[in-house]
Each structure stands twice: as structure tokens, then as C-alpha cells.
N, C-alpha and C. Protein backbone atom coordinates (compact mmCIF):
# COMPACT_ATOMS: atom_id res chain seq x y z
N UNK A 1 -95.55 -41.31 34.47
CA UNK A 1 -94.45 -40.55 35.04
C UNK A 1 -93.31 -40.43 34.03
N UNK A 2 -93.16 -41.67 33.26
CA UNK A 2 -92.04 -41.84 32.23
C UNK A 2 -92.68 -40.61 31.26
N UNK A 3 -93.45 -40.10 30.82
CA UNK A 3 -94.21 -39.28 29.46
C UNK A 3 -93.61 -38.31 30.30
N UNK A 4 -94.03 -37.38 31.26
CA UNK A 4 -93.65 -36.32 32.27
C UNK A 4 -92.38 -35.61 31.96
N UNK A 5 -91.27 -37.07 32.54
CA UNK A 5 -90.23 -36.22 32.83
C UNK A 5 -89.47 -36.51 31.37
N UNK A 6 -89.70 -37.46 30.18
CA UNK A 6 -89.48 -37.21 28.86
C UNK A 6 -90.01 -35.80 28.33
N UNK A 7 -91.29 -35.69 28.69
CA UNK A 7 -91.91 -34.08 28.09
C UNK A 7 -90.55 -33.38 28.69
N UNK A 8 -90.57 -32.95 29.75
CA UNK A 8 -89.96 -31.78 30.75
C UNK A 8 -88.25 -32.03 29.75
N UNK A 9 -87.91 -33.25 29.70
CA UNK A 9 -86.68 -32.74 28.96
C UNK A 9 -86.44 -32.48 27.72
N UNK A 10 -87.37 -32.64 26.78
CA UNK A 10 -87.32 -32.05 25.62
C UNK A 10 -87.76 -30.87 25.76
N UNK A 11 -88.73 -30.47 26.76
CA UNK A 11 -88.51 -28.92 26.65
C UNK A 11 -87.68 -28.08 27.16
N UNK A 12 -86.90 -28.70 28.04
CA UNK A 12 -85.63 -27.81 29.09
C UNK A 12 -84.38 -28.36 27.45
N UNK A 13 -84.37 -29.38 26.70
CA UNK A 13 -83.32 -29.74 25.79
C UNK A 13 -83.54 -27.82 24.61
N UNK A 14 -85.06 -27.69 24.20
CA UNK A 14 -85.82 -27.18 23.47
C UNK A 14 -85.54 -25.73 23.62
N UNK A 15 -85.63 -25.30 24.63
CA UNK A 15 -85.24 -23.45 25.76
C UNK A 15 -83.70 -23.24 25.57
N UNK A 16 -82.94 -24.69 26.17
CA UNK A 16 -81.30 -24.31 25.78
C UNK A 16 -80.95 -24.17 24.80
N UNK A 17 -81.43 -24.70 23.39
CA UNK A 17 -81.17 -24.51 22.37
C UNK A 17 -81.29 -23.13 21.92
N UNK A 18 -82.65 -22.52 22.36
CA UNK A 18 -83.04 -21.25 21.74
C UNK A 18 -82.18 -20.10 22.63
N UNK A 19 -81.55 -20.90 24.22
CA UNK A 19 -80.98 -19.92 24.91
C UNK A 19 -79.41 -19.48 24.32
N UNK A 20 -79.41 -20.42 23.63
CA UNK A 20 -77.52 -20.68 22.78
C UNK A 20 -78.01 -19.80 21.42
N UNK A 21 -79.13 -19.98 20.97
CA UNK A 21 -79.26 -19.51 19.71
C UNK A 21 -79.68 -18.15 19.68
N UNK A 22 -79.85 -17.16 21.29
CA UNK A 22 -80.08 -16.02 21.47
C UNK A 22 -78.82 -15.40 21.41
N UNK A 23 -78.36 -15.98 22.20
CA UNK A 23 -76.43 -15.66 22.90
C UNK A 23 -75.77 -15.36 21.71
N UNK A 24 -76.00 -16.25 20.82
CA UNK A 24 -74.92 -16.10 19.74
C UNK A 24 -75.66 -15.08 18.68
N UNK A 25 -76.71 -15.39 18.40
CA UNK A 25 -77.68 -13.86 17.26
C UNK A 25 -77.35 -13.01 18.09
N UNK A 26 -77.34 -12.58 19.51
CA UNK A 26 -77.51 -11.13 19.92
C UNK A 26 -76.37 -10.76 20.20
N UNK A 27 -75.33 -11.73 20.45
CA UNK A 27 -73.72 -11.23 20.36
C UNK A 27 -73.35 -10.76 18.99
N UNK A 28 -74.03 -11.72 17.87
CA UNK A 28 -73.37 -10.97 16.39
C UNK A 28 -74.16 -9.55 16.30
N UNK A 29 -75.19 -9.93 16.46
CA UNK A 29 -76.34 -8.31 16.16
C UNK A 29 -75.27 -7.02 17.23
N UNK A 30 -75.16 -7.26 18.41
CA UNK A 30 -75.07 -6.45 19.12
C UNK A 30 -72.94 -5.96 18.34
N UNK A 31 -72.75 -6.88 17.98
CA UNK A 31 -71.09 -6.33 17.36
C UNK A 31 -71.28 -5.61 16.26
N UNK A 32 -72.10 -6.33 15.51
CA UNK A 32 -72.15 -5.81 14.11
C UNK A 32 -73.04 -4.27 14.19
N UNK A 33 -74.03 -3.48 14.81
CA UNK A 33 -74.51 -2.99 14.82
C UNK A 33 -74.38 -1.92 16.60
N UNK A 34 -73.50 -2.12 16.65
CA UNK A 34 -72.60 -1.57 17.66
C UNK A 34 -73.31 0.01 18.35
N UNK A 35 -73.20 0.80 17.31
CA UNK A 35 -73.71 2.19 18.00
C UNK A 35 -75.20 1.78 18.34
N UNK A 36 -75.87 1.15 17.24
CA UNK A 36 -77.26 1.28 17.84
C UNK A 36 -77.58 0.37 19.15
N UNK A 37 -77.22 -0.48 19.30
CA UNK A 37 -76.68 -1.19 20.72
C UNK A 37 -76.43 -0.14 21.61
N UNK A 38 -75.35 0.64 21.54
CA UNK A 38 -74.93 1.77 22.58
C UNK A 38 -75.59 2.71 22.74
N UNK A 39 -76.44 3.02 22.16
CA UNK A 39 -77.48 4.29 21.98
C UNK A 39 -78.60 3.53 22.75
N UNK A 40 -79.19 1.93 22.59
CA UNK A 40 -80.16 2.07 23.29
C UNK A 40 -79.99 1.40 24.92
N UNK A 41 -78.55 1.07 25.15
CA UNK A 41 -78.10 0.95 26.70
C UNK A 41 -78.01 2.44 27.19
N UNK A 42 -77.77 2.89 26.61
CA UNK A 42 -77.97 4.53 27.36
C UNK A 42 -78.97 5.13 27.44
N UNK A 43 -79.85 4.84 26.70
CA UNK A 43 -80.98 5.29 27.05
C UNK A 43 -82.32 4.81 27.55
N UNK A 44 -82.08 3.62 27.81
CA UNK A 44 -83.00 3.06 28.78
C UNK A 44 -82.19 2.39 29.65
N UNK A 45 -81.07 1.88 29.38
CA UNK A 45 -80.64 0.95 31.09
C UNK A 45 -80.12 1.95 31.58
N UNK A 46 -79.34 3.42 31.08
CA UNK A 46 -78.77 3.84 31.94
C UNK A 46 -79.01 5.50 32.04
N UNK A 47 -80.22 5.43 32.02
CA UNK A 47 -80.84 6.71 31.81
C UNK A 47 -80.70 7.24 33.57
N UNK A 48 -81.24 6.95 34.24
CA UNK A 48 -81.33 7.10 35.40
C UNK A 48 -80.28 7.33 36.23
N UNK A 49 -78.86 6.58 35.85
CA UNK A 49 -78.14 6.68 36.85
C UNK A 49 -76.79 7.56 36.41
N UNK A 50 -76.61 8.31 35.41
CA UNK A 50 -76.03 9.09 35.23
C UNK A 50 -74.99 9.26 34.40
N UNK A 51 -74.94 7.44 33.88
CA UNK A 51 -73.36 7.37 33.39
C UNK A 51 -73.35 6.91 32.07
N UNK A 52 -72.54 7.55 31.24
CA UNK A 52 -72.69 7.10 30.00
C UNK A 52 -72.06 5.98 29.34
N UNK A 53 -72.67 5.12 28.68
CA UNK A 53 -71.00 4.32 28.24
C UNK A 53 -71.06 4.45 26.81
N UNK A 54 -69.47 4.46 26.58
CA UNK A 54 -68.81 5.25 25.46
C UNK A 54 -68.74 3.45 24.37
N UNK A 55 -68.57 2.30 24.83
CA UNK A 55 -67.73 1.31 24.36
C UNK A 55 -69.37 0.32 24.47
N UNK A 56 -69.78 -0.62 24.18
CA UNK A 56 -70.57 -1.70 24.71
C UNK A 56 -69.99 -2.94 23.90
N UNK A 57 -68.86 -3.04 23.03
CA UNK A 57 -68.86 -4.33 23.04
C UNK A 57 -68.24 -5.45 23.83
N UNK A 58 -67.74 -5.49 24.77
CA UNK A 58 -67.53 -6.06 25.69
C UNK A 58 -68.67 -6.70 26.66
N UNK A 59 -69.54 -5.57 27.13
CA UNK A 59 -70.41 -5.81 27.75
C UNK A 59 -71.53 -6.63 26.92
N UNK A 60 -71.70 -6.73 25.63
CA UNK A 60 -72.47 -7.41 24.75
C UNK A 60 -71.69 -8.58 24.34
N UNK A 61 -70.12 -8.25 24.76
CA UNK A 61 -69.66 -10.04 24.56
C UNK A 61 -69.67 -10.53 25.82
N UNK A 62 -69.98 -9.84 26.78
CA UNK A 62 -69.97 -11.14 27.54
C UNK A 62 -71.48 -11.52 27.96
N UNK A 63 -72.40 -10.66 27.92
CA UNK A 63 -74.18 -10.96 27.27
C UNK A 63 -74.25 -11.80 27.13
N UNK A 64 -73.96 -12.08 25.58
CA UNK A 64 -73.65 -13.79 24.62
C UNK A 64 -73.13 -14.58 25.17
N UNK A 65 -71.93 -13.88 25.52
CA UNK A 65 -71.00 -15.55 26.43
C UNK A 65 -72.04 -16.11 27.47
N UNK A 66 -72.50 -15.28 28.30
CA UNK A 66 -73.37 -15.85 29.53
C UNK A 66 -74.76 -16.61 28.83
N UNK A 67 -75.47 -16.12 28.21
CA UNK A 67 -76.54 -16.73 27.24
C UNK A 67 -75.78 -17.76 26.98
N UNK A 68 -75.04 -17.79 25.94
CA UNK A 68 -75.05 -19.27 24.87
C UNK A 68 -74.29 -20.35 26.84
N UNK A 69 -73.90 -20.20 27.29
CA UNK A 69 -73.33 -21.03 28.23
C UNK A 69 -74.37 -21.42 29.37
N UNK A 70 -75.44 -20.38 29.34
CA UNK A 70 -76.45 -20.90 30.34
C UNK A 70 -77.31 -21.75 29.54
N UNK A 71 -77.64 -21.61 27.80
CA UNK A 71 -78.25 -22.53 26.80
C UNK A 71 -77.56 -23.59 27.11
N UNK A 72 -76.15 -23.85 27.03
CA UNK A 72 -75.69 -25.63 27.13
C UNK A 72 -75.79 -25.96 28.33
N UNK A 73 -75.59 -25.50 29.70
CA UNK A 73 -76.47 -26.24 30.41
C UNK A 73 -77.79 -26.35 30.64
N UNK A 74 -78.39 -25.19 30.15
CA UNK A 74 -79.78 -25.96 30.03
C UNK A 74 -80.22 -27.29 28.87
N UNK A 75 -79.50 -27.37 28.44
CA UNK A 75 -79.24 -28.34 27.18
C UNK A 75 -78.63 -30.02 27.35
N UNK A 76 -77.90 -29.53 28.39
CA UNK A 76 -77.33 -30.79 28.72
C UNK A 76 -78.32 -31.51 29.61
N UNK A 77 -78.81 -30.69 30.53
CA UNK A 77 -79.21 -30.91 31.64
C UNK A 77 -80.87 -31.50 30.97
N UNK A 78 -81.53 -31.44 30.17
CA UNK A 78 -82.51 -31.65 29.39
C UNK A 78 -82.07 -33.36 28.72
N UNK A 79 -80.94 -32.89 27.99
CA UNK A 79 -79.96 -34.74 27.30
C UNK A 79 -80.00 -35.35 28.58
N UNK A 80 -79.18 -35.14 29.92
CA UNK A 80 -79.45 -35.78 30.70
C UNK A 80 -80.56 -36.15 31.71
N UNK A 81 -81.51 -35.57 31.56
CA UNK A 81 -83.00 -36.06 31.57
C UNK A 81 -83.30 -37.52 30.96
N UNK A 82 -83.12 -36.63 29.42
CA UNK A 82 -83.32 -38.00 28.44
C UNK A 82 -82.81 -38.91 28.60
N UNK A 83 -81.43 -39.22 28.81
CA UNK A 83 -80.20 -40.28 29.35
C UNK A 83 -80.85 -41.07 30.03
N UNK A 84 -81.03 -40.22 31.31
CA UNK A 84 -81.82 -41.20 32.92
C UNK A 84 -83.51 -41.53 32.51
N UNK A 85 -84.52 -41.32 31.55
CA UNK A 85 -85.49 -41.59 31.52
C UNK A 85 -85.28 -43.05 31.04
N UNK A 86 -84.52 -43.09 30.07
CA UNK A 86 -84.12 -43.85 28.57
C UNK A 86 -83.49 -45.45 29.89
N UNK A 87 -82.40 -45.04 30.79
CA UNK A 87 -81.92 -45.89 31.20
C UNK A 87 -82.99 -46.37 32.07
N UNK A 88 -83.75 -45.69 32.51
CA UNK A 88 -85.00 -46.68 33.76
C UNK A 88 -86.19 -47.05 32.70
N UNK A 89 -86.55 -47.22 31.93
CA UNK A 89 -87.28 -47.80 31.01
C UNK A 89 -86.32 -49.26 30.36
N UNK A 90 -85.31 -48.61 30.25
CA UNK A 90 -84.53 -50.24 29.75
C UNK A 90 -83.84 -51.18 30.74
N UNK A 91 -83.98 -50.40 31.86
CA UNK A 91 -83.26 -51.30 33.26
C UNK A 91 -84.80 -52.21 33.54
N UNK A 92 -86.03 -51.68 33.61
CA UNK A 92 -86.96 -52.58 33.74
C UNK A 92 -87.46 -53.08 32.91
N UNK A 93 -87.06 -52.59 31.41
CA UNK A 93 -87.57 -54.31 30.32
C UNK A 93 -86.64 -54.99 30.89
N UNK A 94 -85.03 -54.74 30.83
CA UNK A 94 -83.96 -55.95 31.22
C UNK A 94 -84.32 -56.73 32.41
N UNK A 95 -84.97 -55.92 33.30
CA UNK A 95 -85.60 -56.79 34.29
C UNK A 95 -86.45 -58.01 34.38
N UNK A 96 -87.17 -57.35 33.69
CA UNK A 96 -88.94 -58.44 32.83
C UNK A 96 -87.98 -59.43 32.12
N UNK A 97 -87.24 -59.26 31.13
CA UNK A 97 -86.68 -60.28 30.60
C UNK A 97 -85.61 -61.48 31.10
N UNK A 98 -84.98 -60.80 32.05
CA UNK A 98 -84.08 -61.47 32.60
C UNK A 98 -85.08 -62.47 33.69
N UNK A 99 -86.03 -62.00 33.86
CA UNK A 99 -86.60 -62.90 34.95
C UNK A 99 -87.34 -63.82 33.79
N UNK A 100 -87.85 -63.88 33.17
CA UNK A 100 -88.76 -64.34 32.09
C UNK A 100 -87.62 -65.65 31.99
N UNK A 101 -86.16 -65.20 31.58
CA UNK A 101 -85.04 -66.41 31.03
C UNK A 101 -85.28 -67.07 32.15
N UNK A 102 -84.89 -66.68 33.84
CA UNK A 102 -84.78 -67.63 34.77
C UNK A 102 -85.84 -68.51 34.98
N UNK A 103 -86.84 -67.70 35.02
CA UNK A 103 -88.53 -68.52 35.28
C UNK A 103 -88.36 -69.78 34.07
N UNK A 104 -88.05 -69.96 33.10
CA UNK A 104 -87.97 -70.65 31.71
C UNK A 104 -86.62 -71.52 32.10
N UNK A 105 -85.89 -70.99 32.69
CA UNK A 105 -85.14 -72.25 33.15
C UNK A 105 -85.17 -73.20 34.29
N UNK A 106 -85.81 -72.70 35.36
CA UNK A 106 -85.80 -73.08 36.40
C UNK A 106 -87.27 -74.01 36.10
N UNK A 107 -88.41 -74.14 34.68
CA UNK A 107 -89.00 -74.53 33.93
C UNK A 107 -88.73 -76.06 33.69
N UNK A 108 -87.14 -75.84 32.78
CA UNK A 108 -87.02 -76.53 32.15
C UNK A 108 -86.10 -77.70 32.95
N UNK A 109 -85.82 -77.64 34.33
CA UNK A 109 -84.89 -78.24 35.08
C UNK A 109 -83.63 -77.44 35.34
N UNK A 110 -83.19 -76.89 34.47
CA UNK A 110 -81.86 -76.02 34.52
C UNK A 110 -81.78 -74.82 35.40
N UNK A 111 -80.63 -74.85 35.78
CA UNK A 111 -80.43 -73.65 36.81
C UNK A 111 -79.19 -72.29 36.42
């Protein structure tokens, strides 16, 4: 079960990374290269409904903003996977061991 939910958060750690590292390439691509960005929101997202847009960088900054911010929580949320796997693997060695000291004292006469 411990392998499981270690896998599952290196790959939810693994997705946020690439989801932050989309946000931010497709926010620079989409500024730097601006008309061709606007040329192809008009012609496929907004072919249909009639309306043209004159401007897209806004709408491509906030694209990125939403990407790279849904990457860190998927990112965190992956670290904190890791966090809580990491702490119940060492709460039950501390366990094993701590009983191991008492059993060894309660052994040796001592309490």
C-alpha cells in the first residue's frame, strides 16, 4: 500500500510540474507570438459564434496564470502525499523501536 500511494505521488508531484511548465511556455509562446495566437482563437474557438477578438493577450495571460497555479497544487498536493507516506512509515519504525527499548528494559529489571 506504502509503494501505491508513493507511486501516485510522484506522479500527481510529476503532471504539476509539467502543468506549471505548460502555463508558463504557453503564456511566453502565446505573448511573444501574439497574432498567430489570435488568428488561431478565431478560427477555431470562435468560428461558430460570431465574434471576433481583436486583443488575446489577456486571455492567454490568464490561460498561464490558471495552468501554472493548477500545476502547484497539483504539486503540492503530490509533496504532500510524499510528506504523509514518509511520516507513517517512520511513525511505525518509531513504533517497533520504541517497543523493542521497553521490552529490553522491562528485560533488564528497569522500568
Amino acid at each position: 500500500m506504502y509503494l501505491f500511494v508513493r507511486f501516485t505521488g510522484i506522479v500527481i508531484l510529476i503532471f504539476g510540474l509539467l502543468l506549471m511548465l505548460v502555463g508558463f511556455g504557453g503564456t511566453v509562446y502565446g505573448l511573444i507570438e501574439q497574432n498567430t495566437m489570435l488568428q488561431l482563437i478565431n478560427t477555431f474557438f470562435l468560428a461558430q459564434s460570431g465574434v471576433v477578438l481583436q486583443d488575446a493577450r489577456l486571455y492567454i495571460a490568464l490561460l498561464g496564470l490558471f495552468l501554472f497555479v493548477a500545476g502547484m497544487v497539483a504539486s503540492a498536493l503530490g509533496q504532500l502525499m510524499l510528506v504523509f507516506i514518509d511520516i507513517a512509515v517512520n511513525a511505525q519504525e518509531t513504533n517497533v523501536l520504541l517497543r523493542a527499548l521497553r521490552d529490553n528494559s522491562r528485560a533488564d529489571g528497569r522500568l
